[in-house]
Protein backbone atom coordinates (compact mmCIF):
# COMPACT_ATOMS: atom_id res chain seq x y z
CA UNK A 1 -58.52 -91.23 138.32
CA UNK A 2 -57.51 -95.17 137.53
CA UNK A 3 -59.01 -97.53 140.31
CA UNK A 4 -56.21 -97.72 143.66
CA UNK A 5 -54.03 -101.31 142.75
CA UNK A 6 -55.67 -104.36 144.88
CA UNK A 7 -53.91 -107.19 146.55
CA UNK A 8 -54.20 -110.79 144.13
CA UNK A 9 -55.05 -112.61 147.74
CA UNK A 10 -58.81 -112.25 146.87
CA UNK A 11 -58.95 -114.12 143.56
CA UNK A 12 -61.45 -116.44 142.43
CA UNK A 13 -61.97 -118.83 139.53
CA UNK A 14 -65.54 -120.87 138.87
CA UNK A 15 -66.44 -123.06 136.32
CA UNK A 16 -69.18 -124.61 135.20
CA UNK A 17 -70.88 -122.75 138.34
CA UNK A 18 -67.95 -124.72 140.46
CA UNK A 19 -65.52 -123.16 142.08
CA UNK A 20 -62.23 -124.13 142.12
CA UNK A 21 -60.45 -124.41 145.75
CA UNK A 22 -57.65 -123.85 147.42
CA UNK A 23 -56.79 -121.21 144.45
CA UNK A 24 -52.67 -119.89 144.45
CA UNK A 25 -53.29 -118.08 141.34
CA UNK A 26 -54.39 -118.08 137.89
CA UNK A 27 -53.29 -116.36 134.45
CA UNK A 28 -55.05 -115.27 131.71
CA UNK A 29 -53.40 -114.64 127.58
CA UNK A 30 -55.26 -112.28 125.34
CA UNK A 31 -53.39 -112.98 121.61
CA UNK A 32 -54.33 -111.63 118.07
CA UNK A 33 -53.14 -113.49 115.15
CA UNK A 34 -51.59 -111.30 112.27
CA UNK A 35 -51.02 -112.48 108.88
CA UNK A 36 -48.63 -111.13 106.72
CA UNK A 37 -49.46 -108.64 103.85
CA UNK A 38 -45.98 -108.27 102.71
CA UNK A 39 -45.09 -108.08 98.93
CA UNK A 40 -42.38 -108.42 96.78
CA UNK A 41 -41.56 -105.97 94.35
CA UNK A 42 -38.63 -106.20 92.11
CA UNK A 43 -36.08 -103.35 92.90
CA UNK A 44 -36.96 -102.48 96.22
CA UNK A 45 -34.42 -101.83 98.96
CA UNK A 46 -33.39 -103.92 101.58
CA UNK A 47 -34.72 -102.03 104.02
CA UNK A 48 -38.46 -102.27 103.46
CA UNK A 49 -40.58 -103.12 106.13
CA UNK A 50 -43.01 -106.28 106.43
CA UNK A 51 -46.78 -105.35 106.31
CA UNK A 52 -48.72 -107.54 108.83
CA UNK A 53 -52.77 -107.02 109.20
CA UNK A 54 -54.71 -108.26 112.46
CA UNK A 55 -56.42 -111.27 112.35
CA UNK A 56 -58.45 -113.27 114.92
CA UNK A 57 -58.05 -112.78 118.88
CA UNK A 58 -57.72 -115.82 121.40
CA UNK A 59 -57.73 -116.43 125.11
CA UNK A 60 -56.00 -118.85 127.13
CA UNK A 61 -56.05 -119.42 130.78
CA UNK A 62 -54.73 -121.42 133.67
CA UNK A 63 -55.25 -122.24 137.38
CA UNK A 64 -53.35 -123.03 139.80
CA UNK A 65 -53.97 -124.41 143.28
CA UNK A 66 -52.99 -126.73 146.52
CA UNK A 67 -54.14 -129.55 146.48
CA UNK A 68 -56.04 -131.12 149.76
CA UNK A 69 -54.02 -132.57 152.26
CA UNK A 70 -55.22 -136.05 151.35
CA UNK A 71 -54.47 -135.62 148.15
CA UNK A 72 -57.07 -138.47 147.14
CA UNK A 73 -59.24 -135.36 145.53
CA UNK A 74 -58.29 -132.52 143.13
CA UNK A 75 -59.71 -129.39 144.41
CA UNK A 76 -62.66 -128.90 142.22
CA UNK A 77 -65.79 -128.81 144.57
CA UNK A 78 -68.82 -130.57 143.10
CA UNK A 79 -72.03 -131.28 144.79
CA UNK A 80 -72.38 -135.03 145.38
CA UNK A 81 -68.94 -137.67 144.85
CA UNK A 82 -65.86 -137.02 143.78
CA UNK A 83 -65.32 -137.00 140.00
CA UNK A 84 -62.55 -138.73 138.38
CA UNK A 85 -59.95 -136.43 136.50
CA UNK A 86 -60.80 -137.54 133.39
CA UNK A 87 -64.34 -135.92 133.90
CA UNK A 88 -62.54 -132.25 134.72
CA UNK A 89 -61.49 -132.01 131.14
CA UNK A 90 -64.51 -130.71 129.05
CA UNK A 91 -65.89 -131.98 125.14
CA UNK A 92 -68.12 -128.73 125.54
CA UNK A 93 -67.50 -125.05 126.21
CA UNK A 94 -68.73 -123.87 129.49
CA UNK A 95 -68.86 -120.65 131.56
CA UNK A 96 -65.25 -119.50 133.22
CA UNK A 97 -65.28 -116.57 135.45
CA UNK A 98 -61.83 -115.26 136.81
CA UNK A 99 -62.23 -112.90 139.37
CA UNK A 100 -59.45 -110.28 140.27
CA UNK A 101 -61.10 -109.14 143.87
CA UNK A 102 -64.06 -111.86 144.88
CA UNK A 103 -64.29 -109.66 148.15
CA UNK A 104 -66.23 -106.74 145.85
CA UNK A 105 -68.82 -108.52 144.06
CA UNK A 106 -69.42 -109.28 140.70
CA UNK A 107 -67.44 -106.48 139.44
CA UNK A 108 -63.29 -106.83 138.24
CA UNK A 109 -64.13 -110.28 136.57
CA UNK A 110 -62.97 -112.02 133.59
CA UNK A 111 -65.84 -114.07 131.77
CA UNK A 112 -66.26 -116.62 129.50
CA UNK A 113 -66.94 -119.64 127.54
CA UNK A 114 -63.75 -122.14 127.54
CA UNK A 115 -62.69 -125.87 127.12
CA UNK A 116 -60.70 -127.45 130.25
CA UNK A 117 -58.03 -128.79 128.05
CA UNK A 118 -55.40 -130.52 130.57
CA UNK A 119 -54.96 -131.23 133.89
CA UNK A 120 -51.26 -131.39 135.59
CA UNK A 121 -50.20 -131.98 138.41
CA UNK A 122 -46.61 -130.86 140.08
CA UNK A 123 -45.30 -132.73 143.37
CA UNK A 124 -41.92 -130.97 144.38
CA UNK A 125 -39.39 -132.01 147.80
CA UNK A 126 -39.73 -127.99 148.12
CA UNK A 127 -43.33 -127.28 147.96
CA UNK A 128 -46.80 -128.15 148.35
CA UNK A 129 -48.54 -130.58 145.69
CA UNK A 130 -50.24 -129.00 142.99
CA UNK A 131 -53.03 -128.73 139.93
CA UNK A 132 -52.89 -126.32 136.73
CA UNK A 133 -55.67 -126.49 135.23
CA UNK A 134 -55.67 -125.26 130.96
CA UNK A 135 -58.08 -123.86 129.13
CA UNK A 136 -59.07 -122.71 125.85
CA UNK A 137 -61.43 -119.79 125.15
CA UNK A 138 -64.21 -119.86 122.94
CA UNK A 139 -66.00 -116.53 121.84
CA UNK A 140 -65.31 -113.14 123.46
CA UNK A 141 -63.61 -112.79 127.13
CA UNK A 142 -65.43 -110.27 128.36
CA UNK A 143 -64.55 -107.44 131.85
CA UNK A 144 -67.32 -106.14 134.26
């Protein structure tokens, strides 16, 4: 029997060994490139098919959350002073861990190695402020 559905108000996304408050939600893209194997052969209908063989896999993910009520501080907790924004976004691959229910352990988590590639932040007359936070996987995103 598959595992009973779970609510996404227990989420949880650290990286670097950081995690990152006042969480809303985050997503997470699994994509395999193909490359086409189709050839052309004189004669052949119209109604052949393309041919397509797999070809690397790649992971993408974003985070989204509130930002403090100040403001003055994107929600990224690090021991010791505030970093500027310019320091969120990484040169090096680090550990990102996604988890889908933080309230049951290290179990239903999303792991791995990625580059914070942008930062951006939304201000709307309807909403709260907020931070999206992009990365790029490197390696294998792996589920425990």
């Amino acid at each position: 029997m598959a595992d009973a559905a779970f609510h996404g108000k227990s989420g949880k996304a650290v990286f670097d060994g950081v995690t990152i408050l006042n969480l809303t939600g985050w997503t997470v893209n699994i994509t395999s490139e193909l490359a086409d194997a189709t050839i052309m052969t004189a004669g052949v209908a119209a109604n052949e098919w393309e041919q397509s063989l797999p070809g690397f896999l790649d992971w993408t993910a974003t985070v989204e959350c509130n930002t403090d009520d100040t403001g003055a501080q994107i929600p990224f907790e690090k021991p010791g002073t505030p970093e500027a924004v310019g320091e969120r976004i990484t040169a090096t691959p680090v550990a990102l861990t996604l988890s889908l229910d933080a309230t049951v352990g290290e179990t239903k988590v999303l792991s791995g190695n990625a580059f914070c590639t942008g930062l951006a932040s939304t201000l709307d007359k309807d909403d709260v402020a907020k931070i999206t936070y992009s990365f790029q996987g490197t390696g294998a995103l792996t589920y425990t």
